[in-house]
C-alpha atoms as a PDB file:
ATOM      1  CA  UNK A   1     -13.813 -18.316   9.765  1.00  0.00           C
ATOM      2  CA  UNK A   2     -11.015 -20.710  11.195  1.00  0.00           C
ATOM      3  CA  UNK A   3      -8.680 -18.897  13.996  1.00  0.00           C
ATOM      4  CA  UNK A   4      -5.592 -19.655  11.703  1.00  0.00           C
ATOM      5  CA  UNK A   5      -7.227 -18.274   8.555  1.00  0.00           C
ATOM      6  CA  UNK A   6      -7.327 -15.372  10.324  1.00  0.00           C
ATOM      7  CA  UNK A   7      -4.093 -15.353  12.004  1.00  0.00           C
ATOM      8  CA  UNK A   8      -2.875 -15.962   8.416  1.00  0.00           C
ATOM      9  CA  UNK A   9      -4.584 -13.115   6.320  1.00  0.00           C
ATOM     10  CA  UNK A  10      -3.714  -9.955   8.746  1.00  0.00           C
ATOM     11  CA  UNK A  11      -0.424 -11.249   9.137  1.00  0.00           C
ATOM     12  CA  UNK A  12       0.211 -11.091   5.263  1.00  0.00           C
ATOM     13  CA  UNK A  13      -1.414  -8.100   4.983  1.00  0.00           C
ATOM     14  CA  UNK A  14       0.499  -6.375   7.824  1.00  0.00           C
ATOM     15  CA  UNK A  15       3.181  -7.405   6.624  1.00  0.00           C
ATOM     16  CA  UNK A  16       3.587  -6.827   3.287  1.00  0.00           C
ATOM     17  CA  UNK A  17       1.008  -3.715   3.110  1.00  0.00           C
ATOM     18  CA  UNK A  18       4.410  -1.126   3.777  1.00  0.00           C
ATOM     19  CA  UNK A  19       7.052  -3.313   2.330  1.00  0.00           C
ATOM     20  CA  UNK A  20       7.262  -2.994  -1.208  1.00  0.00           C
ATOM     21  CA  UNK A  21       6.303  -6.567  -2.002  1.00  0.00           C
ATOM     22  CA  UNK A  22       2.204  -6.081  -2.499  1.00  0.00           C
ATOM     23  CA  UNK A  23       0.223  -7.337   0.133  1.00  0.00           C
ATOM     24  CA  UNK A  24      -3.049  -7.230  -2.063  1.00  0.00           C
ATOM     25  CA  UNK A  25      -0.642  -9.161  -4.484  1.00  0.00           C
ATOM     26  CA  UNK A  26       0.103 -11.906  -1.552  1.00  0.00           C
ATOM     27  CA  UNK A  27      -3.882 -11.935  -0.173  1.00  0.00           C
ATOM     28  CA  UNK A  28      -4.848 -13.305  -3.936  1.00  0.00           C
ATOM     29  CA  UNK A  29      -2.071 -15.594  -4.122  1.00  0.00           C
ATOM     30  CA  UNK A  30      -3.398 -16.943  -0.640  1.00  0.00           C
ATOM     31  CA  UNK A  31      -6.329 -18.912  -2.056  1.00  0.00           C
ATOM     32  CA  UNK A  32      -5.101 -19.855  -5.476  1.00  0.00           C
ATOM     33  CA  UNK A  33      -1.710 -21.257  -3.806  1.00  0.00           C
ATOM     34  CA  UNK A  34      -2.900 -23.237  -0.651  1.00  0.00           C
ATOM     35  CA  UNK A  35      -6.710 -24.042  -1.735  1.00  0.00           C
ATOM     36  CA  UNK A  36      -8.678 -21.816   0.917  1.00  0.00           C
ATOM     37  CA  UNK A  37     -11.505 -20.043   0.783  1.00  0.00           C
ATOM     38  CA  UNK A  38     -11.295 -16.472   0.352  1.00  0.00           C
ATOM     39  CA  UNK A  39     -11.188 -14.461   3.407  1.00  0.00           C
ATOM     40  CA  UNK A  40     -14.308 -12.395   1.940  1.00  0.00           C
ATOM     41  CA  UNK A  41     -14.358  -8.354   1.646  1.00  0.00           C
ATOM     42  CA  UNK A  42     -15.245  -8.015   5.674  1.00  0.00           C
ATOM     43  CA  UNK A  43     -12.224  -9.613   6.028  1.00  0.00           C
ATOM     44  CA  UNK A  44     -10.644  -7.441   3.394  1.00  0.00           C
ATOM     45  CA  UNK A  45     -11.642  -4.038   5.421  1.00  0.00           C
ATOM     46  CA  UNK A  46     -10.810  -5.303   8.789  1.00  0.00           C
ATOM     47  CA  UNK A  47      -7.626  -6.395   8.036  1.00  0.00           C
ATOM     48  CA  UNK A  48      -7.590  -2.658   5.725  1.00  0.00           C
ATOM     49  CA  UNK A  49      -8.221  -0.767   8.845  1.00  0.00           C
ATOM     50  CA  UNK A  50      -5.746  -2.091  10.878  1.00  0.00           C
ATOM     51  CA  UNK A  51      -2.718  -1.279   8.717  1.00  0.00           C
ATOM     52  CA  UNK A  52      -4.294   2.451   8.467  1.00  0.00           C
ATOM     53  CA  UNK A  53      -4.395   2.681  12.468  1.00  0.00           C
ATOM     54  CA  UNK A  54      -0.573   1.111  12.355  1.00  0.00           C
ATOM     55  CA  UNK A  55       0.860   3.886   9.650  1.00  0.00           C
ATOM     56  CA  UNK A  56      -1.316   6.782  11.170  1.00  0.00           C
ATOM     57  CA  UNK A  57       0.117   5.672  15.210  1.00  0.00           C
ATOM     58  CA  UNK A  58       3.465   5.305  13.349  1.00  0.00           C
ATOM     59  CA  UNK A  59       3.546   8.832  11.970  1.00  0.00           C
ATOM     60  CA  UNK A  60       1.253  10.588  14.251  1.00  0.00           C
ATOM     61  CA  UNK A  61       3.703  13.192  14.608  1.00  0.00           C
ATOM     62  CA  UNK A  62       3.288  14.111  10.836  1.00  0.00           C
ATOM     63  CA  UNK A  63      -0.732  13.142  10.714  1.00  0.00           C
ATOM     64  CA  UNK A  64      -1.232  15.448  13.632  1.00  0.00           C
ATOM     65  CA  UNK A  65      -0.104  18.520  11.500  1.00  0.00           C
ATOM     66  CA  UNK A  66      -1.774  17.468   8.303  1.00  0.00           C
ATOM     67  CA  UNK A  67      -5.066  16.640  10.430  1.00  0.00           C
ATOM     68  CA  UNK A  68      -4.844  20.248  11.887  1.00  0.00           C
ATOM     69  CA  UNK A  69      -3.907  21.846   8.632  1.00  0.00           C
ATOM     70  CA  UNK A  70      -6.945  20.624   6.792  1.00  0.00           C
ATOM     71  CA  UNK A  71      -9.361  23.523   8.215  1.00  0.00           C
ATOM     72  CA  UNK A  72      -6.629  26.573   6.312  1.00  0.00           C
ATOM     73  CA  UNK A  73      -6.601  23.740   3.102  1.00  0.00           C
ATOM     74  CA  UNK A  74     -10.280  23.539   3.017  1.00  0.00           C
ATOM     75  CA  UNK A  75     -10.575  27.643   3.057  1.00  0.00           C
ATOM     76  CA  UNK A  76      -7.742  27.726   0.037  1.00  0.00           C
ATOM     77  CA  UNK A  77      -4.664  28.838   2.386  1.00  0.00           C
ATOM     78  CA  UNK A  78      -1.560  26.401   1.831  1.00  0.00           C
ATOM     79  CA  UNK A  79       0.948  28.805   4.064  1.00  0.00           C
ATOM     80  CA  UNK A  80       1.434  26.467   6.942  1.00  0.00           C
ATOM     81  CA  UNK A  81       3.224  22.975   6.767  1.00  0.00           C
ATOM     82  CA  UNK A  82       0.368  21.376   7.930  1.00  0.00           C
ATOM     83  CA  UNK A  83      -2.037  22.726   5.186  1.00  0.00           C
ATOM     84  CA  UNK A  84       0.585  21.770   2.961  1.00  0.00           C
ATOM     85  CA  UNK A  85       0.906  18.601   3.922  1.00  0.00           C
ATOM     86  CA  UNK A  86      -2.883  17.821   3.528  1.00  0.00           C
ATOM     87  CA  UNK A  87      -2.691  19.579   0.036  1.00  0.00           C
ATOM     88  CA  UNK A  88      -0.487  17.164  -1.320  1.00  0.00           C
ATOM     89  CA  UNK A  89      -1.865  14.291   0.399  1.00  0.00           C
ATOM     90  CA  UNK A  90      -4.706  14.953  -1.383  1.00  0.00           C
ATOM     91  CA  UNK A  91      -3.851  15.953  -5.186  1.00  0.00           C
ATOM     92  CA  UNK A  92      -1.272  12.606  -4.759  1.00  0.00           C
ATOM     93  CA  UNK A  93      -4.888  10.513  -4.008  1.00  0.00           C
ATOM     94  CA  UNK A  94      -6.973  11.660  -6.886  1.00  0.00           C
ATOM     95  CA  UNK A  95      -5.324   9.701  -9.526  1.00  0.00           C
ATOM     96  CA  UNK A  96      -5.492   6.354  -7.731  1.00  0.00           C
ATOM     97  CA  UNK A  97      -9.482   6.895  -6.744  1.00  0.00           C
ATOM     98  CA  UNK A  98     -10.527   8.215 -10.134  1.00  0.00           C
ATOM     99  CA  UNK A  99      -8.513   5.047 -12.094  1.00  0.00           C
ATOM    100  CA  UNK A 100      -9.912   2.602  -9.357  1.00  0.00           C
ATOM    101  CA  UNK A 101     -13.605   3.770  -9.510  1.00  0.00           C
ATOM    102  CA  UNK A 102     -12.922   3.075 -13.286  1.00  0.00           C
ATOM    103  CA  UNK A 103     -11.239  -0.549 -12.814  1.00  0.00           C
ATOM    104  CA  UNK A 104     -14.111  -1.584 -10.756  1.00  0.00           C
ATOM    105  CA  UNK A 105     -16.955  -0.015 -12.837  1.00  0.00           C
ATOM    106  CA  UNK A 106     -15.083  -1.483 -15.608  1.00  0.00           C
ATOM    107  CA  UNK A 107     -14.583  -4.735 -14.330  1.00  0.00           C
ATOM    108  CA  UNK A 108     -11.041  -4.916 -14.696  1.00  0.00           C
ATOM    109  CA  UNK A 109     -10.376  -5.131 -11.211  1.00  0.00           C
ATOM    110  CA  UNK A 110     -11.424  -8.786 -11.044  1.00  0.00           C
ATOM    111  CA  UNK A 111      -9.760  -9.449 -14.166  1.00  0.00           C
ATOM    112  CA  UNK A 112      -6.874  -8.677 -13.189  1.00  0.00           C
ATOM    113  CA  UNK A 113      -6.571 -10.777  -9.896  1.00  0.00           C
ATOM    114  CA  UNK A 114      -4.456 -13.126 -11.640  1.00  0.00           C
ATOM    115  CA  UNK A 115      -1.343 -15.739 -11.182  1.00  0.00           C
ATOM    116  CA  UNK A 116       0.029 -14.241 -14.647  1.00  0.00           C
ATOM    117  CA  UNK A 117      -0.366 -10.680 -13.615  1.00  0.00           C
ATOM    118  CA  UNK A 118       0.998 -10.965 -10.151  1.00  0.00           C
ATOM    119  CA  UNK A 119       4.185 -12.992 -11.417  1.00  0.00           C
ATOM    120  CA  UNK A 120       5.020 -10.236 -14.195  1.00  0.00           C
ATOM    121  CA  UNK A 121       4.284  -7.176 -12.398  1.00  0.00           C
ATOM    122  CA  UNK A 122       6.261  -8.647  -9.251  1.00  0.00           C
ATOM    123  CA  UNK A 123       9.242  -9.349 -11.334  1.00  0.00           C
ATOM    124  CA  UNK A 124       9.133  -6.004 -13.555  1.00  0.00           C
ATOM    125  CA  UNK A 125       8.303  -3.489 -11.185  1.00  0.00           C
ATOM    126  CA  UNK A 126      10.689  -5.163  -8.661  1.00  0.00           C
ATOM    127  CA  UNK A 127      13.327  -4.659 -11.283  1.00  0.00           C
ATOM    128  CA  UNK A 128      12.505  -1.013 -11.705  1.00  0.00           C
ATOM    129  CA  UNK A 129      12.500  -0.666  -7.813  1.00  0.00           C
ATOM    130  CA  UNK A 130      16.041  -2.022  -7.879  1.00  0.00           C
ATOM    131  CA  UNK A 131      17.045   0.313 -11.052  1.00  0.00           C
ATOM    132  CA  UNK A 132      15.829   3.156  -9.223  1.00  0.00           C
ATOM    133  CA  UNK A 133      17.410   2.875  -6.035  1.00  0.00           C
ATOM    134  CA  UNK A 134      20.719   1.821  -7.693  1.00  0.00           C
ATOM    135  CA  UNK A 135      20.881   5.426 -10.151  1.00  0.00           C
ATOM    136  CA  UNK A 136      18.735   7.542  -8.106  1.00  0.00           C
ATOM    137  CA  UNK A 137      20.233  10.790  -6.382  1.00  0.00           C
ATOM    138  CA  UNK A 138      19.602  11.361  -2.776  1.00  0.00           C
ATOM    139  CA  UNK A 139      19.265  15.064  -2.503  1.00  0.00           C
ATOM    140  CA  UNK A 140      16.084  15.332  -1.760  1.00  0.00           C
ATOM    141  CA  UNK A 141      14.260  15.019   1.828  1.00  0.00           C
ATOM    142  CA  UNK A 142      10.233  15.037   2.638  1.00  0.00           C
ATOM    143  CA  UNK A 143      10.470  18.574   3.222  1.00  0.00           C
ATOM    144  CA  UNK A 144      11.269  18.940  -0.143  1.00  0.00           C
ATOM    145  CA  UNK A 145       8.238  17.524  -1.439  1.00  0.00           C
ATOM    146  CA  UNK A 146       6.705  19.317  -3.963  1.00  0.00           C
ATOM    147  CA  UNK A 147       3.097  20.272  -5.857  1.00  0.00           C
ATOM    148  CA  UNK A 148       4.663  18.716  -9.208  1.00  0.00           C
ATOM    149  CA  UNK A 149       6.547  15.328  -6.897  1.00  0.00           C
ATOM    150  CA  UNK A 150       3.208  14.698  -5.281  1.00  0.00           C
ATOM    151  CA  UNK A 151       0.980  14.698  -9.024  1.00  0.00           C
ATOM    152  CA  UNK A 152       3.952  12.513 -10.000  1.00  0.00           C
ATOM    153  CA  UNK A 153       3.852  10.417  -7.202  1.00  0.00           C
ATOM    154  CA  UNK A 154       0.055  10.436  -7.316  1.00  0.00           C
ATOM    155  CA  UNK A 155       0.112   8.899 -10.783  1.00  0.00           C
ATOM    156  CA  UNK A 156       2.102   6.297 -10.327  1.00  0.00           C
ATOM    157  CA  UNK A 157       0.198   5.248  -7.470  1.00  0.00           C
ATOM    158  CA  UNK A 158      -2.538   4.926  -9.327  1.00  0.00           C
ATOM    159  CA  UNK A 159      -0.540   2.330 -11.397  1.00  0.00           C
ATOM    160  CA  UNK A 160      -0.446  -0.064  -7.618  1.00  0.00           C
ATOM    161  CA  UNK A 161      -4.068  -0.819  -8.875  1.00  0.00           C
ATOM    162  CA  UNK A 162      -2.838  -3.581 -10.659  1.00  0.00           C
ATOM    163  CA  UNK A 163      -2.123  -6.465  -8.317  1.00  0.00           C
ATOM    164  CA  UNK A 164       1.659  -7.409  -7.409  1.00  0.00           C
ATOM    165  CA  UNK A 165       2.799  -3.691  -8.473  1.00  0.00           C
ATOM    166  CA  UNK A 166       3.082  -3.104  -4.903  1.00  0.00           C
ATOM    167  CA  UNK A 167       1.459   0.566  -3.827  1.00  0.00           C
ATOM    168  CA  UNK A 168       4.273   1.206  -1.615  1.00  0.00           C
ATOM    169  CA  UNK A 169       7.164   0.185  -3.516  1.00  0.00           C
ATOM    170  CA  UNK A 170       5.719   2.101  -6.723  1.00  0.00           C
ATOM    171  CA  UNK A 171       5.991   5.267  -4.594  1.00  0.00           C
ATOM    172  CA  UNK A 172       9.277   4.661  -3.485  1.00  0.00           C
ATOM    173  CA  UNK A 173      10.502   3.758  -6.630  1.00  0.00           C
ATOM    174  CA  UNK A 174       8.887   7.211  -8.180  1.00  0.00           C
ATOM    175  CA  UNK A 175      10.362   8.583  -5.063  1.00  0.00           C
ATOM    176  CA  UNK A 176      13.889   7.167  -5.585  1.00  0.00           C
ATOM    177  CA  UNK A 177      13.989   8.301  -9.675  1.00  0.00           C
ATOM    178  CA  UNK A 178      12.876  11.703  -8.164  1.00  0.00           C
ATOM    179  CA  UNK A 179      15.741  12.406  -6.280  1.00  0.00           C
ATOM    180  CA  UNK A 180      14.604  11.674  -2.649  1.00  0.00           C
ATOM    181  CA  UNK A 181      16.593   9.378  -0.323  1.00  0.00           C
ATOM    182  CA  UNK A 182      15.654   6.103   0.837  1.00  0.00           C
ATOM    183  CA  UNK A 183      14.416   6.629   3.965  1.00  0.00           C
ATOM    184  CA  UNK A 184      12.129  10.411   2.942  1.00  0.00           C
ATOM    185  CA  UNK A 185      10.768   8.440  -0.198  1.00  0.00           C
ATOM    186  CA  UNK A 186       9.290   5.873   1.976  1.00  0.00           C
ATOM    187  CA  UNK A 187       8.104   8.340   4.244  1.00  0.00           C
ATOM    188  CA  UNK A 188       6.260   9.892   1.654  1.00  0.00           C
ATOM    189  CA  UNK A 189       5.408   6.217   0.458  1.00  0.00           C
ATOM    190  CA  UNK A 190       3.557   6.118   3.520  1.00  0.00           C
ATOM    191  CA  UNK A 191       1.869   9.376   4.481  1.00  0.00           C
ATOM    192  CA  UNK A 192       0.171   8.796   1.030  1.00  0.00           C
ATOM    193  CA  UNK A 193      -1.267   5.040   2.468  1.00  0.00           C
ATOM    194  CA  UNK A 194      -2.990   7.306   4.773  1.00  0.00           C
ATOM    195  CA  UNK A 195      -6.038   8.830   2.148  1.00  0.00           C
ATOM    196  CA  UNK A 196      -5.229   5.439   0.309  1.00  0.00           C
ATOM    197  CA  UNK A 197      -6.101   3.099   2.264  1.00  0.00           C
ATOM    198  CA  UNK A 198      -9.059   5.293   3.935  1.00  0.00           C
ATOM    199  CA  UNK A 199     -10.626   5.772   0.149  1.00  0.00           C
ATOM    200  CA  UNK A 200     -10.472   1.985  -0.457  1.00  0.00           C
ATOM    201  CA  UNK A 201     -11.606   0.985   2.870  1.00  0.00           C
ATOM    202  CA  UNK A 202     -14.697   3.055   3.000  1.00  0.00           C
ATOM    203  CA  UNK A 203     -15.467   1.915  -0.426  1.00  0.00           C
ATOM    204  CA  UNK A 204     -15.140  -2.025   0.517  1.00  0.00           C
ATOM    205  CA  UNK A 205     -16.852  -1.160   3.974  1.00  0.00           C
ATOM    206  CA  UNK A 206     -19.952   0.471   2.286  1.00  0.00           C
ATOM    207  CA  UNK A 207     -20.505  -2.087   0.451  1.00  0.00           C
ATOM    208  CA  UNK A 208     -20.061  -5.071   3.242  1.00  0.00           C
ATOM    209  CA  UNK A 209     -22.032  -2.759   5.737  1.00  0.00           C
ATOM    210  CA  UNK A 210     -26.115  -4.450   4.788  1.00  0.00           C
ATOM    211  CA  UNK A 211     -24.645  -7.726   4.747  1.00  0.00           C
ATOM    212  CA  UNK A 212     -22.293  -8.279   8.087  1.00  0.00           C
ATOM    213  CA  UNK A 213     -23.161 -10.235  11.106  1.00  0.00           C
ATOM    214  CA  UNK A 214     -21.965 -10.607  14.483  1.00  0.00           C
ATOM    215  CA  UNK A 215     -19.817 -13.715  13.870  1.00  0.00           C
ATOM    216  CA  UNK A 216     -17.706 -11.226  10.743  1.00  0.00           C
ATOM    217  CA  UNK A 217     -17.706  -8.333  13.263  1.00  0.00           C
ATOM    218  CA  UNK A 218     -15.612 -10.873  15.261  1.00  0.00           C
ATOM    219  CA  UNK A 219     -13.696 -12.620  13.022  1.00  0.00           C
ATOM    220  CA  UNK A 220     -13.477  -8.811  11.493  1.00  0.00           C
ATOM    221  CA  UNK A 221     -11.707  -7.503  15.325  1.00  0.00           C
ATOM    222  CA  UNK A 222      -9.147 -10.263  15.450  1.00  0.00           C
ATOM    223  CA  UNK A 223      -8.148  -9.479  11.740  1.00  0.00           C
ATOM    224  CA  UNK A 224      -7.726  -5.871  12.692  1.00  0.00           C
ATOM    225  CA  UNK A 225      -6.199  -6.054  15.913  1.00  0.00           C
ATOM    226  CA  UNK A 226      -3.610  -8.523  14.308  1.00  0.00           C
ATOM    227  CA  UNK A 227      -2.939  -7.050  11.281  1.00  0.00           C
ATOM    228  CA  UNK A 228      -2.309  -3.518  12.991  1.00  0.00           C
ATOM    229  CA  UNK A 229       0.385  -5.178  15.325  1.00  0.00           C
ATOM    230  CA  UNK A 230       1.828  -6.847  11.969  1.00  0.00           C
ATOM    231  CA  UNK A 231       1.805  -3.476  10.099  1.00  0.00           C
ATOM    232  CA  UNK A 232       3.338  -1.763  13.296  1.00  0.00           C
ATOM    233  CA  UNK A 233       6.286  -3.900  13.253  1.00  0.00           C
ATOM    234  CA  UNK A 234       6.953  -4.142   9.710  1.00  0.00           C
ATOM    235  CA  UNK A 235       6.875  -1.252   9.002  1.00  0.00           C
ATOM    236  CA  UNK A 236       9.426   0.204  11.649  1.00  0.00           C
ATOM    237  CA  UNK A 237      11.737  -2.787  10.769  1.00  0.00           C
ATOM    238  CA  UNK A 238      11.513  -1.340   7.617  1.00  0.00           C
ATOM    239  CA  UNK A 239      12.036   2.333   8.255  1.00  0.00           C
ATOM    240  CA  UNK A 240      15.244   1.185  10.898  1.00  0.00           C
ATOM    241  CA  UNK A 241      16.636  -0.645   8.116  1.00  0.00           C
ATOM    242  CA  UNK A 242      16.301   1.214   5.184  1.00  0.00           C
ATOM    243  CA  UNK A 243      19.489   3.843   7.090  1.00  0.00           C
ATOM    244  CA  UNK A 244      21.558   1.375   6.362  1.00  0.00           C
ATOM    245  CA  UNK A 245      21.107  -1.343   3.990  1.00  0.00           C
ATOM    246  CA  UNK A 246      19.031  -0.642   0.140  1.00  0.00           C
ATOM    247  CA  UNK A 247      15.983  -2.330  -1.157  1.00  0.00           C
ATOM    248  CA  UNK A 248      17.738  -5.045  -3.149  1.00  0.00           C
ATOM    249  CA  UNK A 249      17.091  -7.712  -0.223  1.00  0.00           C
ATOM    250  CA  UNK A 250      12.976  -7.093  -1.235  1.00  0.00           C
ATOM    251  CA  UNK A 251      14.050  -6.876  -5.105  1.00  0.00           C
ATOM    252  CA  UNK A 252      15.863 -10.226  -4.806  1.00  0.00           C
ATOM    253  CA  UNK A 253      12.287 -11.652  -3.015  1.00  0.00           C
ATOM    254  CA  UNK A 254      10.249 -10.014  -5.692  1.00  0.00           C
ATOM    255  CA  UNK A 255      12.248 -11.784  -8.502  1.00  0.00           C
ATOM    256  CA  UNK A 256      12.625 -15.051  -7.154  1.00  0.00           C
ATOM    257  CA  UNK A 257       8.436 -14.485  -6.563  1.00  0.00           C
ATOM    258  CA  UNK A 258       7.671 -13.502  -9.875  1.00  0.00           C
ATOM    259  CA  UNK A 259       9.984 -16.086 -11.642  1.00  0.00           C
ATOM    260  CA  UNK A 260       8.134 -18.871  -9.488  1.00  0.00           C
ATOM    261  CA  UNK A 261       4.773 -17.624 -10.113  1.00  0.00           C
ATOM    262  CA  UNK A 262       5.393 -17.315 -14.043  1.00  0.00           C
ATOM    263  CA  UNK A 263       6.850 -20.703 -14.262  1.00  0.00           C
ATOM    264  CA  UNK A 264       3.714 -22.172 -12.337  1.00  0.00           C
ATOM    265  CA  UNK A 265       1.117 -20.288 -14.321  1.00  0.00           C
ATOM    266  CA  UNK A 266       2.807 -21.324 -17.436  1.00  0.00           C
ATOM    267  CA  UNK A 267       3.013 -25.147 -16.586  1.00  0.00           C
ATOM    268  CA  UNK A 268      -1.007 -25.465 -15.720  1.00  0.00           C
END
């Protein structure tokens, strides 16, 4: 796979994977807009993998005490933070594996990779996002986070599924309409990539395992190691700028997107 096809991919999905603009959204837009090949599901886990390392290093703090409160989860005692914090990590998951083994059982999943879909659900959840953050109270923080938030949360996760809804930015806007501020409901945006992106990856890499080679193992590395130093970046520009400013500067991009991508797909 060319150098700058792979420069190209983990920088979109870096990138965009955190900020509420869909990066799975933006890697099927890739091919349809500029002609090239698609980057393949190796590609697809490698570039996967790196934004998991970026969000985990990110947050290590937080994954630290969920990682060691998984042994008192397992055994049914949710009476330290950490257990906690692994409990609803996990009950927030569910919904989005259960309606994605579905969609790709189904079939839907492919169906769905389309212009049309991306351009609507960029512009209408990218509305709600703005609607959201405009009426939402902001007296909640990520300690607050609840059994009943992270079901919530959970199920419209499961919702990111279809392409240009944007995983994080559905959580934050279900985070934002729940009462948490900016910067806690992207927190909790990301701590629930974590299991996310893990479930999908695994799923993509277990099916790419029988047929990789040593040329994809390489071309898989650089997409990694790029796309985690992509992730890393965006996503503490994002985290840094969300105490100050709102989401409306990703609202205004995911409008202008949508409205371009609508008007293409219905000209063709």
């Amino acid at each position: 796979m060319p150098l700058f096809h792979l420069i190209l991919v983990a920088l979109i999905q870096g990138i965009t994977e955190f900020l509420p603009v869909s990066s799975s959204g933006h890697l099927i837009l890739l091919p349809q807009l500029t002609g090239m090949n698609d980057q393949g599901q190796v590609i697809d886990v490698a570039v996967h993998v790196g934004t998991l390392f970026a969000v985990i290093l990110f947050f290590w703090r937080d994954v630290r005490m969920g990682l060691a409160g998984i042994p008192r989860m397992l055994t049914g005692r949710i009476d330290t933070p950490g257990s906690r914090l692994a409990f609803l990590l996990l009950i927030a998951t569910i919904p989005a594996i259960l309606l994605g083994l579905i969609l790709k059982l189904t079939g839907l999943s492919d169906a769905m990779r389309s212009m049309t879909v991306i351009g609507w659900t960029m512009l209408i959840f990218g509305l709600f996002l703005w609607w959201a953050d405009q009426t939402g109270e902001t007296t909640k923080t990520d300690a607050d986070w609840s059994i009943s938030d992270a079901i919530k949360m959970g199920l419209w996760q499961a919702v990111a599924l279809i392409p240009g809804t944007s995983r994080s930015g559905i959580c934050i806007t279900a985070g934002r309409m729940m009462g948490y501020a900016r910067h806690d409901a992207a927190k909790i945006a990301m701590l629930m990539s974590i299991p996310t992106i893990f479930a999908s990856g695994a799923l993509l890499g277990y099916e790419v395992a029988s047929t990789a080679n040593m040329a994809a193992a390489r071309d898989g590395a650089i997409a990694a190691l790029l796309a985690f130093v992509a992730a890393l970046l965006a996503l503490g520009f994002m985290m840094r700028l969300l105490r100050t400013i709102s989401f409306t500067p990703y609202v205004i991009y995911r409008a202008l997107l949508g409205a371009a991508l609508l008007a293409l797909a219905y000209s063709t």
